[in-house]
N, C-alpha and C. Protein backbone atom coordinates (compact mmCIF):
# COMPACT_ATOMS: atom_id res chain seq x y z
N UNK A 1 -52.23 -12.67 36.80
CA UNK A 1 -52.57 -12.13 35.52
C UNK A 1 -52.48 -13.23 34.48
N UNK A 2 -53.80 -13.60 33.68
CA UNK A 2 -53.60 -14.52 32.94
C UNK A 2 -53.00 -14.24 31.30
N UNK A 3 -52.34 -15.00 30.84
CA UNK A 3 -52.05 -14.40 29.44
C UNK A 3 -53.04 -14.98 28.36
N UNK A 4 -52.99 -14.40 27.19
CA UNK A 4 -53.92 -14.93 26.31
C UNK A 4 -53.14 -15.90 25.61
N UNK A 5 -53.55 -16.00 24.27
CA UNK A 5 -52.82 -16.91 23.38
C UNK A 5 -52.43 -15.78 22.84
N UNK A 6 -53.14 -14.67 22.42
CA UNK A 6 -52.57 -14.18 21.86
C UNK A 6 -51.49 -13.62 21.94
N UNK A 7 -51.58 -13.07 23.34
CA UNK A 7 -50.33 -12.40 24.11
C UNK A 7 -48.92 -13.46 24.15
N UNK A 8 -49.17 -14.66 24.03
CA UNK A 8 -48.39 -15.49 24.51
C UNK A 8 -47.84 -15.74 23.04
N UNK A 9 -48.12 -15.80 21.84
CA UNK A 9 -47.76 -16.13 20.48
C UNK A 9 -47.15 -14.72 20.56
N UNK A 10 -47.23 -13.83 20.60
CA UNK A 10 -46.51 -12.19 20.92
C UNK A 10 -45.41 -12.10 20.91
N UNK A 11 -45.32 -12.54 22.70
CA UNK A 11 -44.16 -12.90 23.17
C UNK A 11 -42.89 -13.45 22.68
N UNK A 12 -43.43 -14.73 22.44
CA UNK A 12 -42.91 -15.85 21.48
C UNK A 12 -42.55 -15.18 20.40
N UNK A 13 -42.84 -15.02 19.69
CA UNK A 13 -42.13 -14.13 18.08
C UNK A 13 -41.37 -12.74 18.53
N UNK A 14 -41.84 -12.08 19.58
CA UNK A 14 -40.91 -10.87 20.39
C UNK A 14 -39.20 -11.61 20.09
N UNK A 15 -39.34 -12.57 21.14
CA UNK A 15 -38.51 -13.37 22.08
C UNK A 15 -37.78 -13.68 20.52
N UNK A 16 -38.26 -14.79 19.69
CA UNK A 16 -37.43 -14.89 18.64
C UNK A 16 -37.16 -14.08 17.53
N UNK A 17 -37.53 -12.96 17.47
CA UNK A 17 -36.91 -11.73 16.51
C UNK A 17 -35.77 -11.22 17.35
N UNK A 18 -35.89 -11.37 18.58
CA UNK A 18 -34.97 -10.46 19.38
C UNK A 18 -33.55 -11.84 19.26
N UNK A 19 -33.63 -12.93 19.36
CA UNK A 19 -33.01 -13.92 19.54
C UNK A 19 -31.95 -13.93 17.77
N UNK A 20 -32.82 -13.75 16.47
CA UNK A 20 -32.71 -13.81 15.56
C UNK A 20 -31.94 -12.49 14.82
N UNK A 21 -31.80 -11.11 15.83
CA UNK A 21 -31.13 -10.33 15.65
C UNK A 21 -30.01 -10.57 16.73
N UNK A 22 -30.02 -11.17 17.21
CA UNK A 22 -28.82 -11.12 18.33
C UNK A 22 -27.68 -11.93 17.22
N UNK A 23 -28.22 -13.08 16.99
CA UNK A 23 -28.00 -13.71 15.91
C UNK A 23 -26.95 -13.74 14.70
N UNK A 24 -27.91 -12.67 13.95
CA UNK A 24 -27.12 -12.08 12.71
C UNK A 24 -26.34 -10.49 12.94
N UNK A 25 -26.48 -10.08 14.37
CA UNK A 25 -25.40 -9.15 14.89
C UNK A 25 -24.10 -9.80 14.94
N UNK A 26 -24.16 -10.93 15.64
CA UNK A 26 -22.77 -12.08 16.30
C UNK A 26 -22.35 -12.63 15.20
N UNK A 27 -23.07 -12.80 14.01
CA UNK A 27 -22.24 -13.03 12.27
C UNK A 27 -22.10 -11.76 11.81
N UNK A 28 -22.28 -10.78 11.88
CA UNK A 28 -22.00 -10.03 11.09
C UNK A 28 -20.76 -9.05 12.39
N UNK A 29 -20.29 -9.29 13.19
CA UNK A 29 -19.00 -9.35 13.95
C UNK A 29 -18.09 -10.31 13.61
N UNK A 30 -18.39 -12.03 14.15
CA UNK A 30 -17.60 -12.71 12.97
C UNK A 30 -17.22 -12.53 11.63
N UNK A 31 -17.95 -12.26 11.06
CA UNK A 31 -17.36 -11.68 9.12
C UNK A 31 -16.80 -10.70 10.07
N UNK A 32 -16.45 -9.45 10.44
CA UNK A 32 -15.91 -8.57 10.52
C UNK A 32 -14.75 -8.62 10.82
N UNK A 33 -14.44 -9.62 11.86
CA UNK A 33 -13.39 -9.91 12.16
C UNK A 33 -12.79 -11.05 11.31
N UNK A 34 -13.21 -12.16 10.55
CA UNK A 34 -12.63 -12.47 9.52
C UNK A 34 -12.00 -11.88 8.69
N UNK A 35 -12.53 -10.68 8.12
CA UNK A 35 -12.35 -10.06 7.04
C UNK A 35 -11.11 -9.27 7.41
N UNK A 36 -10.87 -8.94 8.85
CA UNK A 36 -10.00 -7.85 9.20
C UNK A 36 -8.69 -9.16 9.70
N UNK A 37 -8.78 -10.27 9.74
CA UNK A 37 -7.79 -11.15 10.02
C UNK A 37 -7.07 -11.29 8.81
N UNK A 38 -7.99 -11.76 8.05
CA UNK A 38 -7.34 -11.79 6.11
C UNK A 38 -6.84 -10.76 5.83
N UNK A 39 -7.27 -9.37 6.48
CA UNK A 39 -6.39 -8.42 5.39
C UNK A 39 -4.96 -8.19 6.29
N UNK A 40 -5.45 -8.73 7.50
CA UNK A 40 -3.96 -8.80 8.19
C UNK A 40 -2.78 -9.63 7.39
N UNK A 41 -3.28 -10.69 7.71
CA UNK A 41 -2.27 -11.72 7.14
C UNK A 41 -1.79 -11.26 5.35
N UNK A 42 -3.12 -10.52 5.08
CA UNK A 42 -2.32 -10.45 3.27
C UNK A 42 -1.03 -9.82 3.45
N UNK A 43 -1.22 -8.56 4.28
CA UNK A 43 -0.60 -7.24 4.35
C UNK A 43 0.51 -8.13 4.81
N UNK A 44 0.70 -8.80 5.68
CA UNK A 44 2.02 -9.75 6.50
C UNK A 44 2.66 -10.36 5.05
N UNK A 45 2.00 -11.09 4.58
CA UNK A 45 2.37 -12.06 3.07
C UNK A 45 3.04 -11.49 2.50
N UNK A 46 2.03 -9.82 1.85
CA UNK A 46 2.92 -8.85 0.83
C UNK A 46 4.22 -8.31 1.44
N UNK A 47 4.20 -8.14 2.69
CA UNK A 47 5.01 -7.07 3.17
C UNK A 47 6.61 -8.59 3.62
N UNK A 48 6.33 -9.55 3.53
CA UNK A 48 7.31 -10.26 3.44
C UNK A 48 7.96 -11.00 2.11
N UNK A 49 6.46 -11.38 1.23
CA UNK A 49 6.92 -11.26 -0.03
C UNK A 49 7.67 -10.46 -0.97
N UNK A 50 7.50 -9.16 -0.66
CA UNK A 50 7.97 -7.73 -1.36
C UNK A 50 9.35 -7.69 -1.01
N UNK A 51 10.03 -8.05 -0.02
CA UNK A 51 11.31 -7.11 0.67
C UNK A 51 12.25 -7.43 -0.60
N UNK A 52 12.69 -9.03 -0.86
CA UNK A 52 13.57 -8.73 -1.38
C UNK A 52 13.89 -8.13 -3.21
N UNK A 53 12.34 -8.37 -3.42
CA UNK A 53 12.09 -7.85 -4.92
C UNK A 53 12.33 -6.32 -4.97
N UNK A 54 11.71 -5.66 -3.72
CA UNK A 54 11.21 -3.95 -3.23
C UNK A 54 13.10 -3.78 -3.07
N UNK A 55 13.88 -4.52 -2.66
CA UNK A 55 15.54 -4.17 -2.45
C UNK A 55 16.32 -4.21 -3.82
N UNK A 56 15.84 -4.93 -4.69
CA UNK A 56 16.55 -4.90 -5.80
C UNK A 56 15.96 -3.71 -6.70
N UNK A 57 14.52 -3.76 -6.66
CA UNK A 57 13.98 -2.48 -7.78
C UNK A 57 14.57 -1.07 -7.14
N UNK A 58 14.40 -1.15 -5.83
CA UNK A 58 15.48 -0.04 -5.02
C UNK A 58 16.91 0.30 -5.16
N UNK A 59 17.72 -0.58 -5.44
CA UNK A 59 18.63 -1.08 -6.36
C UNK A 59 18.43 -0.43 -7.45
N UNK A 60 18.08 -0.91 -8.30
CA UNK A 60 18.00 -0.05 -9.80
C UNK A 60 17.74 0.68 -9.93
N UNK A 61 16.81 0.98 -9.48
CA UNK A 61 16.00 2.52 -9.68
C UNK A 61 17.38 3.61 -9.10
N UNK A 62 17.91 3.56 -7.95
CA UNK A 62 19.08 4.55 -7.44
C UNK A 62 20.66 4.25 -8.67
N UNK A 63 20.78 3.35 -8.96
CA UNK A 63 21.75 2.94 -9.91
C UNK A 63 21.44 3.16 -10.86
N UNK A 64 20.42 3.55 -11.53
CA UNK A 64 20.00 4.01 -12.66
C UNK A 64 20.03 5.87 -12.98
N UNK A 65 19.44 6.05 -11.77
CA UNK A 65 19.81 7.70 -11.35
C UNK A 65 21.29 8.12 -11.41
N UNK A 66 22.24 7.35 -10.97
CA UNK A 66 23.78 7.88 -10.06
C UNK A 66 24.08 8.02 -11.97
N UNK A 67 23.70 6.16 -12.50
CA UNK A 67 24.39 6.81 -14.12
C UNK A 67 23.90 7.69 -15.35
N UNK A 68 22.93 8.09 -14.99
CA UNK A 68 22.17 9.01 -15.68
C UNK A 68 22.59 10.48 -15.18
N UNK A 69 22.92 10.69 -14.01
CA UNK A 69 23.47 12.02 -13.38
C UNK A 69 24.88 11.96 -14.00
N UNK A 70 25.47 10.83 -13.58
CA UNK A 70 26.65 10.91 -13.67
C UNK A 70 26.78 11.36 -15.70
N UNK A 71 26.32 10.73 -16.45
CA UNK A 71 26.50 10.58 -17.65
C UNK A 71 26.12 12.09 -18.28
N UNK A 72 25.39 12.84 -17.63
CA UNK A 72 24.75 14.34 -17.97
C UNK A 72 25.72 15.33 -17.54
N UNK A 73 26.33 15.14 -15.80
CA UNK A 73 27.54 15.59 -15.75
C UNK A 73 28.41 15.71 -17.21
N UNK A 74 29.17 14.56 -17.27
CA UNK A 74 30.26 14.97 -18.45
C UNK A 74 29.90 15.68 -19.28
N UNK A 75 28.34 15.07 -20.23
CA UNK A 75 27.97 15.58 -21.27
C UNK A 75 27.89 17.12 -21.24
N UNK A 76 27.45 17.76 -19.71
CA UNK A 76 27.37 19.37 -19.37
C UNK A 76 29.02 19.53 -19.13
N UNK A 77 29.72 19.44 -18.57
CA UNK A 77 31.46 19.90 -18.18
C UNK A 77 31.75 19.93 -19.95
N UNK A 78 31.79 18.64 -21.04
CA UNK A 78 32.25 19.22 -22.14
C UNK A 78 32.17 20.06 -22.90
N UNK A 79 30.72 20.14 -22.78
CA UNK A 79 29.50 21.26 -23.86
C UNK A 79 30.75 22.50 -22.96
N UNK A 80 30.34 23.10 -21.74
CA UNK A 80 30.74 23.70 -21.14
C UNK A 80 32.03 24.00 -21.07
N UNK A 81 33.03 23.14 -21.09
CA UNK A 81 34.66 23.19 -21.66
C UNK A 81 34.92 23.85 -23.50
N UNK A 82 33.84 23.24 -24.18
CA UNK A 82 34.22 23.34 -25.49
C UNK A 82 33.90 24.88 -25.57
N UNK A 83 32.69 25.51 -25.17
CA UNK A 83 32.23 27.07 -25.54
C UNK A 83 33.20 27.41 -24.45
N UNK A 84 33.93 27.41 -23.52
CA UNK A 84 34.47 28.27 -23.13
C UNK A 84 35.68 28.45 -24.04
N UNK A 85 36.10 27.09 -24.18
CA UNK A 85 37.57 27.14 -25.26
C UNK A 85 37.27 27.78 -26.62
N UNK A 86 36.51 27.66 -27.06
CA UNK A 86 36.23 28.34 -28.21
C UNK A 86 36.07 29.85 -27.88
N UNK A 87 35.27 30.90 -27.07
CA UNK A 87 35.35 31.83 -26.43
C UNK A 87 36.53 32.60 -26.25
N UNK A 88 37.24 31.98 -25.29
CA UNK A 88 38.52 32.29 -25.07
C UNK A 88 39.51 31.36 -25.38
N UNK A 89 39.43 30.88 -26.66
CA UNK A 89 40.57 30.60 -27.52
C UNK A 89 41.88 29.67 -27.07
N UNK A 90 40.78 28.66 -26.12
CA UNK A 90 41.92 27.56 -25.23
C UNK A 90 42.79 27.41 -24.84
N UNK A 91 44.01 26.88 -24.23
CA UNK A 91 45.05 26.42 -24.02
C UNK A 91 46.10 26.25 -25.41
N UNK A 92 46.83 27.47 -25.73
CA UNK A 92 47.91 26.74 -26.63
C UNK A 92 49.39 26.50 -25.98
N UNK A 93 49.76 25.25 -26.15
CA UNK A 93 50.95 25.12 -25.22
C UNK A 93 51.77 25.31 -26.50
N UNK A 94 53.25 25.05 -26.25
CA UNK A 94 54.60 25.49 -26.86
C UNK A 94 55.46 24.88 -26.32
């Protein structure tokens, strides 16, 4: 079976479209996996960068709570001491 030219220029541009998508499939896997290496490593960076900043704001933030509870406590027991004493007319010792 003989081929033509034409058939044969066909081919030829077949052959390299098919070659030329194989191509920019195998880069556009490379970027993919670039892209998914970088966000690895950020996530590694942040997540080692963060600890000891993330331990101290953890730190404050709970130490900030204990004296804010703690400080509302009293302020409620006195409120709460004073209307009862006033109510029932407190403790008079002798």
């Amino acid at each position: 079976m003989r081929m033509t030219v034409a058939n044969r220029i066909k081919t030829e541009q077949d052959t390299a479209e098919a070659e030329a998508k194989d191509k920019l499939l195998k880069a556009k896997e490379e970027a993919a996996l670039a892209r998914a290496e970088a966000a690895k490593e950020k996530a590694e960076r942040e997540l080692r960068k963060g600890s000891a900043g993330d331990i101290f704001g953890e730190f404050t933030k709970i130490a900030g709570k204990t004296v804010t509870r703690t400080i509302g406590n009293e302020i409620g027991r006195q409120l709460v001491r004073g209307l009862l004493g006033s109510i029932f007319g407190g403790s008079r010792r002798k």
